[in-house]
N, C-alpha and C. Protein backbone atom coordinates (compact mmCIF):
# COMPACT_ATOMS: atom_id res chain seq x y z
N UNK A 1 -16.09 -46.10 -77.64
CA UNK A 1 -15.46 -47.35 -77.22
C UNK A 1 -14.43 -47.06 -76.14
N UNK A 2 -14.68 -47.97 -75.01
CA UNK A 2 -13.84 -47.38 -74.23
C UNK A 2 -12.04 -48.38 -74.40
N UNK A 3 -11.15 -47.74 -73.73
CA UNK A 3 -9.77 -48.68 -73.57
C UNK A 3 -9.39 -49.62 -72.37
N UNK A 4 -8.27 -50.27 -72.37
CA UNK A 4 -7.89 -51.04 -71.54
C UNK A 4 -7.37 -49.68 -70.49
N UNK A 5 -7.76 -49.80 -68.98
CA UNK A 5 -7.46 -49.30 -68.15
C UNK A 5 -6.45 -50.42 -66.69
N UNK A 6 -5.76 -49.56 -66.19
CA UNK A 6 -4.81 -50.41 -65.08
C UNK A 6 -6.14 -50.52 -64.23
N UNK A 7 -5.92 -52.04 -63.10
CA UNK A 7 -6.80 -52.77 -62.33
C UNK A 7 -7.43 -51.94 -61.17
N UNK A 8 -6.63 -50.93 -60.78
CA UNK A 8 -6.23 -50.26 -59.63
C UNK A 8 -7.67 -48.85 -59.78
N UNK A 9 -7.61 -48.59 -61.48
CA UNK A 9 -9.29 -47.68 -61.50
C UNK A 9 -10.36 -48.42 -62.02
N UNK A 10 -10.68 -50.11 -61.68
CA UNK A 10 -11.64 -50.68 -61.65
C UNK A 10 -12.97 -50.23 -61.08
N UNK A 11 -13.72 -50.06 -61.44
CA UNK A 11 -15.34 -49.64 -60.64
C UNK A 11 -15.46 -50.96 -59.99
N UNK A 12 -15.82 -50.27 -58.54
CA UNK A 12 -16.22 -51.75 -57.60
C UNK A 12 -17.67 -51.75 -57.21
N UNK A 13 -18.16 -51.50 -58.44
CA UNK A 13 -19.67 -51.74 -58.18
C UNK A 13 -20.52 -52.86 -58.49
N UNK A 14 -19.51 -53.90 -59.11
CA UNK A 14 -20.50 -54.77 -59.41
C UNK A 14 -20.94 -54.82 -60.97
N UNK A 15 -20.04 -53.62 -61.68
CA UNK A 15 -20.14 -53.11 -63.17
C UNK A 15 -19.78 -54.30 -64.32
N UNK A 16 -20.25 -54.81 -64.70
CA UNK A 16 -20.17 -55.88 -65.73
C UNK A 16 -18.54 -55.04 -66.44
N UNK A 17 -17.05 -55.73 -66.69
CA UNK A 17 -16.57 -55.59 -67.33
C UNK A 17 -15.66 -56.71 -67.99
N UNK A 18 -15.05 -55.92 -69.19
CA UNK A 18 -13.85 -57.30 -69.91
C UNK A 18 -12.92 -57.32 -69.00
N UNK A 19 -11.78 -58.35 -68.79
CA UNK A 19 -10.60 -58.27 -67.75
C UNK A 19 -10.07 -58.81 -68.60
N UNK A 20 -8.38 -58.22 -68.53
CA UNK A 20 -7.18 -58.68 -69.52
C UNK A 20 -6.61 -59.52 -68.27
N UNK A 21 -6.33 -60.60 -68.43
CA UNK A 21 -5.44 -61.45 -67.72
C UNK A 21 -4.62 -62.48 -68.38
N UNK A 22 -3.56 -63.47 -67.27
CA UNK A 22 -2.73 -63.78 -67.76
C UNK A 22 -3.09 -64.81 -68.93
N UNK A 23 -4.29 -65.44 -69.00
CA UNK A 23 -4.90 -66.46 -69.91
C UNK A 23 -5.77 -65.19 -71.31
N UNK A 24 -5.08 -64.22 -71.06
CA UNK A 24 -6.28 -62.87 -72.30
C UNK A 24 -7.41 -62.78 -71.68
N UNK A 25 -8.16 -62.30 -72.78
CA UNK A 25 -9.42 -61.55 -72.48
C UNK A 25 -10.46 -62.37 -71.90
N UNK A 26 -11.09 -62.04 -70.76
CA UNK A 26 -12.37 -62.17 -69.87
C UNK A 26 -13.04 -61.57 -70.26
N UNK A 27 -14.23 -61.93 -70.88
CA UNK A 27 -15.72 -61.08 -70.80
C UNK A 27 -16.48 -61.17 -69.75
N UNK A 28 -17.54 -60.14 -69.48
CA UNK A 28 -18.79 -60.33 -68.81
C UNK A 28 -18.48 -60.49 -67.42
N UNK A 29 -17.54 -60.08 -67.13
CA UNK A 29 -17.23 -60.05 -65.23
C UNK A 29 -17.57 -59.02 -64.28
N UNK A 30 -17.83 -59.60 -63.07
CA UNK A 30 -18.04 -58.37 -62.40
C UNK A 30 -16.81 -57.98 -61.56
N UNK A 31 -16.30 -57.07 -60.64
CA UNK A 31 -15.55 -56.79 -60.11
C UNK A 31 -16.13 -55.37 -59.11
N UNK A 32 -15.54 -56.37 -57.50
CA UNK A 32 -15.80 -55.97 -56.31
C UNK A 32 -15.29 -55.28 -55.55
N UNK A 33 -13.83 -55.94 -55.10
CA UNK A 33 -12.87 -55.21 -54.47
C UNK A 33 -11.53 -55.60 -54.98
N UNK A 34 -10.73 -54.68 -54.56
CA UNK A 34 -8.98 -54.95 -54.64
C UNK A 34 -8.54 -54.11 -53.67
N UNK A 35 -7.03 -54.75 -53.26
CA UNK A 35 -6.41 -54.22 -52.18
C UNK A 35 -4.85 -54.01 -53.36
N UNK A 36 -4.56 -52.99 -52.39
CA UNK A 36 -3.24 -52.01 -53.09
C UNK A 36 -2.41 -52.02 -52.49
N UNK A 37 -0.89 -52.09 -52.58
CA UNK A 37 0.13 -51.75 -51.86
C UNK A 37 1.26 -51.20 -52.76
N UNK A 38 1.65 -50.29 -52.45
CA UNK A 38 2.77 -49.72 -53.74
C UNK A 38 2.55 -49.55 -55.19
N UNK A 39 1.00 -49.31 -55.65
CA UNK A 39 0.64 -49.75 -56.98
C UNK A 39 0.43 -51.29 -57.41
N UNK A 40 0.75 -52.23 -56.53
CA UNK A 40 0.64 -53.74 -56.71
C UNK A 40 -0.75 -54.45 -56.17
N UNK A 41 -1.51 -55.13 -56.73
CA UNK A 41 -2.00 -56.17 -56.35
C UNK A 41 -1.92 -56.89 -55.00
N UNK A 42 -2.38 -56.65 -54.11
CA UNK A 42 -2.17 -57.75 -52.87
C UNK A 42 -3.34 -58.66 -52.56
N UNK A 43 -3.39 -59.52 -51.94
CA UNK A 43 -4.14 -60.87 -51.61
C UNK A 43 -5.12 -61.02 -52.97
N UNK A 44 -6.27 -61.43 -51.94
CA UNK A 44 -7.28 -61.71 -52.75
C UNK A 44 -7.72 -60.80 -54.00
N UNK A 45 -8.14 -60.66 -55.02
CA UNK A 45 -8.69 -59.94 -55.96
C UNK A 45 -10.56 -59.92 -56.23
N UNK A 46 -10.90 -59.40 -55.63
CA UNK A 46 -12.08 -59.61 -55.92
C UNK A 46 -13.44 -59.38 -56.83
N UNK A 47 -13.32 -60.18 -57.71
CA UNK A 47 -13.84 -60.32 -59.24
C UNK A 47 -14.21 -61.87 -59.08
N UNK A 48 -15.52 -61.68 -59.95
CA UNK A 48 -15.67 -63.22 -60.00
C UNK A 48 -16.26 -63.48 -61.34
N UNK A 49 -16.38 -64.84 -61.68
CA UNK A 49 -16.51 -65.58 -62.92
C UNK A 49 -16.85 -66.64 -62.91
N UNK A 50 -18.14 -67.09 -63.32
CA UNK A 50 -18.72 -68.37 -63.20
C UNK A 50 -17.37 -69.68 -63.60
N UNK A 51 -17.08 -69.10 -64.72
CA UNK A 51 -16.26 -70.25 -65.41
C UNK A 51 -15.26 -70.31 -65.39
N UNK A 52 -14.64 -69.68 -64.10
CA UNK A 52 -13.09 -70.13 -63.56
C UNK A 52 -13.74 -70.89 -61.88
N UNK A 53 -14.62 -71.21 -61.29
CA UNK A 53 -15.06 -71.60 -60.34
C UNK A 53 -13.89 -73.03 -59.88
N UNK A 54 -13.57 -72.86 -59.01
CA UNK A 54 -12.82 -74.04 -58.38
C UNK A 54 -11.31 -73.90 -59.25
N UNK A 55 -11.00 -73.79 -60.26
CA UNK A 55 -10.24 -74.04 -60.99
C UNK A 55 -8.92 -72.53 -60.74
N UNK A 56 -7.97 -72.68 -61.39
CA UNK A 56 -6.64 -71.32 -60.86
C UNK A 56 -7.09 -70.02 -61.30
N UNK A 57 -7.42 -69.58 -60.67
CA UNK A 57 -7.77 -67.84 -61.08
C UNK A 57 -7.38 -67.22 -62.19
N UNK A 58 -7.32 -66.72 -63.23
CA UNK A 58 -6.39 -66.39 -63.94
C UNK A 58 -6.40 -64.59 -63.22
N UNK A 59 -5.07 -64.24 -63.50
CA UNK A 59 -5.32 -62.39 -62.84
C UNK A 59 -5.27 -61.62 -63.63
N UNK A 60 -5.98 -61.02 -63.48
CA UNK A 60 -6.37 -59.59 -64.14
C UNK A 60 -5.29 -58.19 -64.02
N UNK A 61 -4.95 -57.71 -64.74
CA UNK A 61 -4.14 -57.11 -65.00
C UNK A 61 -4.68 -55.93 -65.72
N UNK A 62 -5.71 -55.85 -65.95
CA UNK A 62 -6.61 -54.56 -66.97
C UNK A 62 -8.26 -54.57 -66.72
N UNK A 63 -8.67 -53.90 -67.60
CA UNK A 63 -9.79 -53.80 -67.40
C UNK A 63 -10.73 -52.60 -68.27
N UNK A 64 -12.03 -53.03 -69.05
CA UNK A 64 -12.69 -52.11 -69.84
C UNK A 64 -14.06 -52.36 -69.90
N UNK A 65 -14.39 -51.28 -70.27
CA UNK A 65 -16.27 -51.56 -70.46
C UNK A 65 -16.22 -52.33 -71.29
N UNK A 66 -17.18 -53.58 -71.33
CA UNK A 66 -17.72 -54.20 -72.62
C UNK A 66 -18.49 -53.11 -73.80
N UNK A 67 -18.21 -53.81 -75.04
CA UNK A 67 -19.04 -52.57 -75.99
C UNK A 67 -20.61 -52.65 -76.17
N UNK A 68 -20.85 -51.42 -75.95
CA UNK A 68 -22.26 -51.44 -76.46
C UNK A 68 -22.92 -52.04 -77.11
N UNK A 69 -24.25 -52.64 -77.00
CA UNK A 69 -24.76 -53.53 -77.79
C UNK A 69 -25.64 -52.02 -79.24
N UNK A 70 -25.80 -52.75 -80.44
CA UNK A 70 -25.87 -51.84 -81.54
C UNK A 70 -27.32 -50.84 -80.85
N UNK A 71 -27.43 -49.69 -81.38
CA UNK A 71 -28.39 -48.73 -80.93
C UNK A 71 -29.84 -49.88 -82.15
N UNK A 72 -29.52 -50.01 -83.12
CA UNK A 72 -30.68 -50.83 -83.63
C UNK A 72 -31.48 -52.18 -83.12
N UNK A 73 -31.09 -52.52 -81.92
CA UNK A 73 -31.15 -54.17 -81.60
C UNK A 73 -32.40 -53.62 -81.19
């Protein structure tokens, strides 16, 4: 099982992960790019989520693999 990691060692591949933000936990997101300045967050964040579309971003602040689905499924 993996842990909550800072935003900043996000995989920008497009890697399905959970995001901790200011509204809690995000499942099932992908995440693209981020820009850095001093360890901080700058502009845009780029992660997306069907079901924040149009509506206030919530920000991400973490980030982890989703868990494995069971080896029996």
């Amino acid at each position: 099982m993996s842990s909550w990691q800072r935003m900043e060692t996000a995989p920008l591949d497009g890697t399905e992960v959970d995001l901790w933000t200011n509204f809690g936990r995000i499942t099932g997101c992908a995440f693209t790019h981020h820009h850095w300045l001093n360890g901080e967050p700058v502009g845009e964040m780029g992660w997306f989520d069907e079901r924040f579309d149009g509506g206030m971003p919530p920000v991400p602040t973490h980030w982890m693999l989703p868990p494995a689905p069971p080896e029996d499924m």
